[in-house]
Protein backbone atom coordinates (compact mmCIF):
# COMPACT_ATOMS: atom_id res chain seq x y z
CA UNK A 1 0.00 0.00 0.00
CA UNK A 2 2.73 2.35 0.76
CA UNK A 3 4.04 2.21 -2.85
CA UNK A 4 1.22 2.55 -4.42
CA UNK A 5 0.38 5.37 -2.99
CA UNK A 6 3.39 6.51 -3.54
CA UNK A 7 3.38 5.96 -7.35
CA UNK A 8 -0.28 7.98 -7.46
CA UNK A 9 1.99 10.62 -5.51
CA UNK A 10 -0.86 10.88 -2.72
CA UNK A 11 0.69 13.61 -0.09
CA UNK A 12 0.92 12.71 3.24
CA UNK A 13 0.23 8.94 2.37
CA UNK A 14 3.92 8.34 1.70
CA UNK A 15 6.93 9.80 4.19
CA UNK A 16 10.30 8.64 2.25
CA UNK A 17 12.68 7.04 4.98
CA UNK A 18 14.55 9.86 6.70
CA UNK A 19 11.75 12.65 5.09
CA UNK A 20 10.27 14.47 7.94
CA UNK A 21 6.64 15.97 8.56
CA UNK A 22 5.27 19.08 6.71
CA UNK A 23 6.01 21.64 9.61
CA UNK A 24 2.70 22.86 8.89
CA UNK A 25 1.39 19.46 10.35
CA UNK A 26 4.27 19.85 13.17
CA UNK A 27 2.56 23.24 14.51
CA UNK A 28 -0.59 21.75 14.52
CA UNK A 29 0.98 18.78 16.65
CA UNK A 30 2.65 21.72 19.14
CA UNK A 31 -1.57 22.84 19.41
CA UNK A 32 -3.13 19.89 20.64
CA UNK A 33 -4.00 19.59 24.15
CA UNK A 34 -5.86 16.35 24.35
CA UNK A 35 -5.68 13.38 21.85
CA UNK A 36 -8.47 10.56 21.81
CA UNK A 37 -7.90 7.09 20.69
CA UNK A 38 -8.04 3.71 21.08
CA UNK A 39 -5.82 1.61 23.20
CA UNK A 40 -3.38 0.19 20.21
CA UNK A 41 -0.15 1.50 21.16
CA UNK A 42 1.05 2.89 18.18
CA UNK A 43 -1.23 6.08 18.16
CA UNK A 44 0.26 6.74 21.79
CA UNK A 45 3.49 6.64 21.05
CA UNK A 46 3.13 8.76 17.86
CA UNK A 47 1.53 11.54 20.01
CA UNK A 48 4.21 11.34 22.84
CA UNK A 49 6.57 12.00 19.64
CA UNK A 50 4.73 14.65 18.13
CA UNK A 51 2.51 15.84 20.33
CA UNK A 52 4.09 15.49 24.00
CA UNK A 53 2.31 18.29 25.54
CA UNK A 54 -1.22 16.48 24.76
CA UNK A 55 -2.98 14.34 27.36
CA UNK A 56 -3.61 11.05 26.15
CA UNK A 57 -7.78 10.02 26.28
CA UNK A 58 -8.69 6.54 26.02
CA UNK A 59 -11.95 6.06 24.61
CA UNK A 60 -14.47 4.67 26.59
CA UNK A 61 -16.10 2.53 23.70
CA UNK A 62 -12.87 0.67 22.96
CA UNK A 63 -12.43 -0.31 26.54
CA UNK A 64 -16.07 -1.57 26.54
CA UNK A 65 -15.13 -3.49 23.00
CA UNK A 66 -12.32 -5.53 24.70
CA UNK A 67 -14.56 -6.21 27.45
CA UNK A 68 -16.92 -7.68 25.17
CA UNK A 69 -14.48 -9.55 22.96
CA UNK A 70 -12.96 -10.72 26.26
CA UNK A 71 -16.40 -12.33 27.10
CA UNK A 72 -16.37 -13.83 23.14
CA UNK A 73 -13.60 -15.37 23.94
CA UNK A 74 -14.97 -17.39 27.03
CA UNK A 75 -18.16 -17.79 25.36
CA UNK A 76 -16.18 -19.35 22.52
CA UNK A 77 -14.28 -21.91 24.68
CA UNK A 78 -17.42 -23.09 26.78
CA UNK A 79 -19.17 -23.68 23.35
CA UNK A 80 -16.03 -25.79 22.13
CA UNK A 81 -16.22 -27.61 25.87
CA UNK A 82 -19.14 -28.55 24.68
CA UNK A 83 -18.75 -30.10 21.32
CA UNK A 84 -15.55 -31.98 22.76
CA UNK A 85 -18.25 -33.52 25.38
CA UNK A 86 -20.54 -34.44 22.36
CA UNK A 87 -23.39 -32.08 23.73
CA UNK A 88 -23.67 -31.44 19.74
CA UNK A 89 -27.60 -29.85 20.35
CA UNK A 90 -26.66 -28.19 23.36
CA UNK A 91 -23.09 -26.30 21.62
CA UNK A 92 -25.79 -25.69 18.73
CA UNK A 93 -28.41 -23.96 20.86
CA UNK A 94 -25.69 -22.11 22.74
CA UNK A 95 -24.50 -21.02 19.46
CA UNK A 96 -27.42 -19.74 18.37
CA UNK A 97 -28.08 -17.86 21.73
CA UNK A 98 -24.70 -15.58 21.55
CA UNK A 99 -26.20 -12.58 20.99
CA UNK A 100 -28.40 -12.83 24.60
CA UNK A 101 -24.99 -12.84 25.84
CA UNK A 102 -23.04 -10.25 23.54
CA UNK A 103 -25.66 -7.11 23.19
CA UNK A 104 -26.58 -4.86 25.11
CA UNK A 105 -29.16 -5.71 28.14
CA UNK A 106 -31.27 -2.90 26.58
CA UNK A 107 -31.19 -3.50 23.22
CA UNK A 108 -32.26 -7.15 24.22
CA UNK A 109 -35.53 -8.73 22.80
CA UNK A 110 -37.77 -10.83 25.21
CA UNK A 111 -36.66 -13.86 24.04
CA UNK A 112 -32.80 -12.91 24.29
CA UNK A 113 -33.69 -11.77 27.85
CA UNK A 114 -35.24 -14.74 29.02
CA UNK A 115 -31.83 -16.60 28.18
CA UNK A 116 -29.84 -14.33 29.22
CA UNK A 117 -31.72 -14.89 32.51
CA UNK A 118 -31.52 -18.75 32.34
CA UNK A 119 -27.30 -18.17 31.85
CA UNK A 120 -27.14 -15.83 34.56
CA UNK A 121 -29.57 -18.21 36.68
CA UNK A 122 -27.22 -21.37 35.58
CA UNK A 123 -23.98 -19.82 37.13
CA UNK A 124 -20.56 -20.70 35.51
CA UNK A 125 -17.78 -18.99 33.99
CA UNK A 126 -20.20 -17.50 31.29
CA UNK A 127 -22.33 -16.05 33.66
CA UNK A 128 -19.73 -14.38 35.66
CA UNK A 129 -18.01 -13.60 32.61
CA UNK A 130 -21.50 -11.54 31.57
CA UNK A 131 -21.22 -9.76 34.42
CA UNK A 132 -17.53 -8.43 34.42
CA UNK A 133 -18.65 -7.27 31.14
CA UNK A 134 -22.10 -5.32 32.78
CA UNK A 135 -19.26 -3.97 35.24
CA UNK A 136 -16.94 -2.30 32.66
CA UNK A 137 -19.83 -1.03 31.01
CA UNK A 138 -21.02 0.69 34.43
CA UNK A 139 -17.87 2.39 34.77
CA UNK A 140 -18.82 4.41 32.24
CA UNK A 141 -22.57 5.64 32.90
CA UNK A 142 -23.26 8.98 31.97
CA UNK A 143 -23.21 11.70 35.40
CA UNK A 144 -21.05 9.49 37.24
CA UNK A 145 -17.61 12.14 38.57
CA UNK A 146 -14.19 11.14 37.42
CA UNK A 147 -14.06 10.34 41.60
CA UNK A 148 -16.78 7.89 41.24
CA UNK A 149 -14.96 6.64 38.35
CA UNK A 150 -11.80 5.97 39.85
CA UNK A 151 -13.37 4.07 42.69
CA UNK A 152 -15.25 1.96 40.30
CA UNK A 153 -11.97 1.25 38.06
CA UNK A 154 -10.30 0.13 41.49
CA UNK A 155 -12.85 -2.62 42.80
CA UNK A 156 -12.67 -3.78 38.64
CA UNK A 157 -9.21 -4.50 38.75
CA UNK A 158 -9.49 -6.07 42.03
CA UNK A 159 -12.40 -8.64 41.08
CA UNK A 160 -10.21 -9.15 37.12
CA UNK A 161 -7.16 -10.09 38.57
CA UNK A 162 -8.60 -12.93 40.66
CA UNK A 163 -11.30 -14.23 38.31
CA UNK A 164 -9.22 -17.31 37.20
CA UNK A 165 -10.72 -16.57 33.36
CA UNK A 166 -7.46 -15.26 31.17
CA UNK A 167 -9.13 -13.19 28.94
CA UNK A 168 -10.54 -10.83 31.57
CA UNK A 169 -6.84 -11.20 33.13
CA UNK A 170 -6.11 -9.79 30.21
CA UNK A 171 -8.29 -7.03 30.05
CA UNK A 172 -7.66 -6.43 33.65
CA UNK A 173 -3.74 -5.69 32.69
CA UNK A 174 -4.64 -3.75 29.52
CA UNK A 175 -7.04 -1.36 32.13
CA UNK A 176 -4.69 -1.11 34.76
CA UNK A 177 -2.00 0.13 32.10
CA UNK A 178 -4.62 2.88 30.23
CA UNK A 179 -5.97 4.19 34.08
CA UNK A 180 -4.67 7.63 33.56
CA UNK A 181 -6.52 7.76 29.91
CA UNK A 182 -9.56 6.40 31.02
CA UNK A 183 -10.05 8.77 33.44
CA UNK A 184 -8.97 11.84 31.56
CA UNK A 185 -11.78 10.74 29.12
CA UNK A 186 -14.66 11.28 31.81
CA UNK A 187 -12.41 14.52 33.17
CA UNK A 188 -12.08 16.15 29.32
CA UNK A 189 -15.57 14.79 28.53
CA UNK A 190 -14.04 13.76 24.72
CA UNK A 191 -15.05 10.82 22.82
CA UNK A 192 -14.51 9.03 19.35
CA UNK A 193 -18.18 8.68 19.36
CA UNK A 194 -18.34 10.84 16.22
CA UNK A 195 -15.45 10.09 14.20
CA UNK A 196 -16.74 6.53 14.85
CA UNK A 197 -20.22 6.81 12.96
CA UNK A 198 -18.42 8.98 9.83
CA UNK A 199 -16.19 6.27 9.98
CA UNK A 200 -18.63 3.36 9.95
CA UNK A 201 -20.45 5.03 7.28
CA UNK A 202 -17.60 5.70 4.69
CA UNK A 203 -17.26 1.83 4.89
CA UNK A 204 -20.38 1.45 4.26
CA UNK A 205 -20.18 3.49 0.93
CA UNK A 206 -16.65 1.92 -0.04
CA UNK A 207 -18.65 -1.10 -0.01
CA UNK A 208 -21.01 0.17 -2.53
CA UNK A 209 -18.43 1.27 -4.42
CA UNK A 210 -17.70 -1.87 -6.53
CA UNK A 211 -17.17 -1.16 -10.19
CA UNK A 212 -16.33 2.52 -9.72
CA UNK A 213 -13.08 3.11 -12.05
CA UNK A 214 -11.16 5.57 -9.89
CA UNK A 215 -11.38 6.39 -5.87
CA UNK A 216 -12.54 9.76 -7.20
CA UNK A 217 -16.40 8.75 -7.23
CA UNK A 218 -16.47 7.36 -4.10
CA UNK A 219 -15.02 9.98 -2.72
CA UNK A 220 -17.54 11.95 -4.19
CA UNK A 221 -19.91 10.95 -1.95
CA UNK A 222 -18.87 11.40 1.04
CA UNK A 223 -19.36 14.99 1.09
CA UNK A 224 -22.77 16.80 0.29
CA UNK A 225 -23.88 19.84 -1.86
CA UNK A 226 -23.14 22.20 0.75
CA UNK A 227 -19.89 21.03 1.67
CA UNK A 228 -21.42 19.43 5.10
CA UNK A 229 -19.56 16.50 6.83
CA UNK A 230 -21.04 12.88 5.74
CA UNK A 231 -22.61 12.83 9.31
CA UNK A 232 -25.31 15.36 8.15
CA UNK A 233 -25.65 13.75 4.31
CA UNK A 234 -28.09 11.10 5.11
CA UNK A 235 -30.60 13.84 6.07
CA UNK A 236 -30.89 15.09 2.89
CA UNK A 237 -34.33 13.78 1.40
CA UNK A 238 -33.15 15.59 -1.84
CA UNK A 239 -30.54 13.07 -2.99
CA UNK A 240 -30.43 11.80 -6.54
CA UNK A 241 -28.37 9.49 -8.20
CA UNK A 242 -25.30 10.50 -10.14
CA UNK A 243 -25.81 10.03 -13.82
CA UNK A 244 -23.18 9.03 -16.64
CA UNK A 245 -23.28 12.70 -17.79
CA UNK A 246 -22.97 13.82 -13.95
CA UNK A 247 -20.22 11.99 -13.70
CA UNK A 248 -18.51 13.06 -17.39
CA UNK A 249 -18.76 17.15 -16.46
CA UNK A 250 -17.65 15.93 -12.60
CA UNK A 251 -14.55 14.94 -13.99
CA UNK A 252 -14.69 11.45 -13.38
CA UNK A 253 -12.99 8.93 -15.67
CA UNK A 254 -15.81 6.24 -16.45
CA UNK A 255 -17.41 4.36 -18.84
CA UNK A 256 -20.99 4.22 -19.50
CA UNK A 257 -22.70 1.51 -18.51
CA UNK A 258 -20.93 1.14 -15.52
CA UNK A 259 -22.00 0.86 -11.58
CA UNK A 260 -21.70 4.66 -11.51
CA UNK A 261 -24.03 5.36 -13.68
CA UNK A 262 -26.65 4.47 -11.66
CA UNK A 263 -25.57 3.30 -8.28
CA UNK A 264 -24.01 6.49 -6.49
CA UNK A 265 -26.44 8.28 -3.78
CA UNK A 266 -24.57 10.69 -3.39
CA UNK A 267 -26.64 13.90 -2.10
CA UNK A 268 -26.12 15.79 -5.09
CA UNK A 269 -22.87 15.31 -5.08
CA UNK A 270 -21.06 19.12 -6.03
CA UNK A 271 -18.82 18.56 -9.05
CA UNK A 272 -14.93 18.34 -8.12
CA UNK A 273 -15.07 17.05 -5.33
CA UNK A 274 -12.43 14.42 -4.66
């Protein structure tokens, strides 16, 4: 990826080896106060490079996504205990009951709560694995101080490190090590939450994109007529599809007959844009 985008002479995609940053981007760095992210240890050391002054944020969602994936993972193994044991209908039905397990209690139908009752009810390492989960998530409850925070974050790590279940051992380490971010999250009140949902949608649109001829026409639509961010274009009740001839005086290099010339929803996508 790096030489290719290198070859289409993308700026900012490709720093040669011994190249350093646009010092435009290096005064920006010298600006930030806080940086958000997620707990993958590369964006953390990049900032305490170029950005020392900032205070690291963890994002609460992230830490709730490895508490989940932690509970996956012991989901996962009891379902596997299972087969071993030749319980084939009961790994089956404990299959297809994951998601009583792995959503949120809220978002829960009746069914889903009714066996996520019956687990909770049954006991085992799934059950108490469910509820480390609920406990993560409670850390993070909207109007709670960064005191009550703390406090909460303290009997966690107590309760992780002596579950016996590695993943949440795990997770208990990887919590311990992010404390000071975690907390400066609910201090700073900042979240990915946004860049998140652009995020998720701009996948979704690449993955519309099949048969485009150039990254040009996706890229198209992620911006709407009035220059708004793609969090506002899905409002727009206006939106059209972008024609062959759209696409011709737009600039964009594609044949007719092709995905674009009737698949794009775009907003009225404004010509140029790239």
């Amino acid at each position: 990826m790096p030489d290719r985008a290198r070859r289409r002479g993308d700026p900012g995609a490709w720093l040669a080896p011994g190249s350093e940053l646009d010092p435009a981007l290096v005064a920006r760095a010298s600006r930030l106060t806080a940086v958000s992210m997620d707990m993958t240890g590369g964006y953390a050391a990049s900032v305490r490079q170029h950005a020392p002054q900032a205070t690291i944020v963890i994002d609460n969602y992230h830490v709730v996504q490895l508490a989940t994936k932690a509970l996956d993972e012991v989901r996962r193994e009891h379902w596997n205990e299972l087969r071993r044991a030749g319980e084939t209908a009961a790994a089956k039905q404990f299959k297809h009951d994951r998601w009583a397990l792995l959503k949120n209690p809220d978002d829960l139908t009746d069914p889903q709560a009714d066996t996520l009752a019956a687990i909770r009810a049954s006991g085992g390492k799934v059950a108490r694995s469910w509820a480390m989960k609920e406990m993560v998530r409670a850390i993070f409850a909207p109007g709670l101080t960064v005191e009550a925070v703390s406090e909460l974050l303290d009997r966690l790590l107590a309760r992780l490190s002596r579950c016996r279940l590695a993943p949440f051992i795990r997770l208990g380490r990887t919590i311990r090590k992010h404390r000071d971010g975690i907390l400066a999250a609910r201090r700073l009140k900042l979240s990915n939450a946004r860049a998140e949902a652009i995020n998720n949608k701009v996948k979704l649109i690449v993955r519309r994109a099949y048969g485009f001829h150039s990254a040009h026409a996706a890229l198209a639509s992620f911006t709407s007529p009035a220059g708004q961010s793609l969090s506002h274009s899905h409002t727009n009740t206006r939106s059209r599809d972008l024609t062959y001839d759209h696409a011709r005086r737009a600039g964009f290099p594609v044949a007719r007959g092709t995905a674009l010339a009737g698949a794009i929803r775009c907003g009225r996508a404004r010509a140029g844009a790239a």
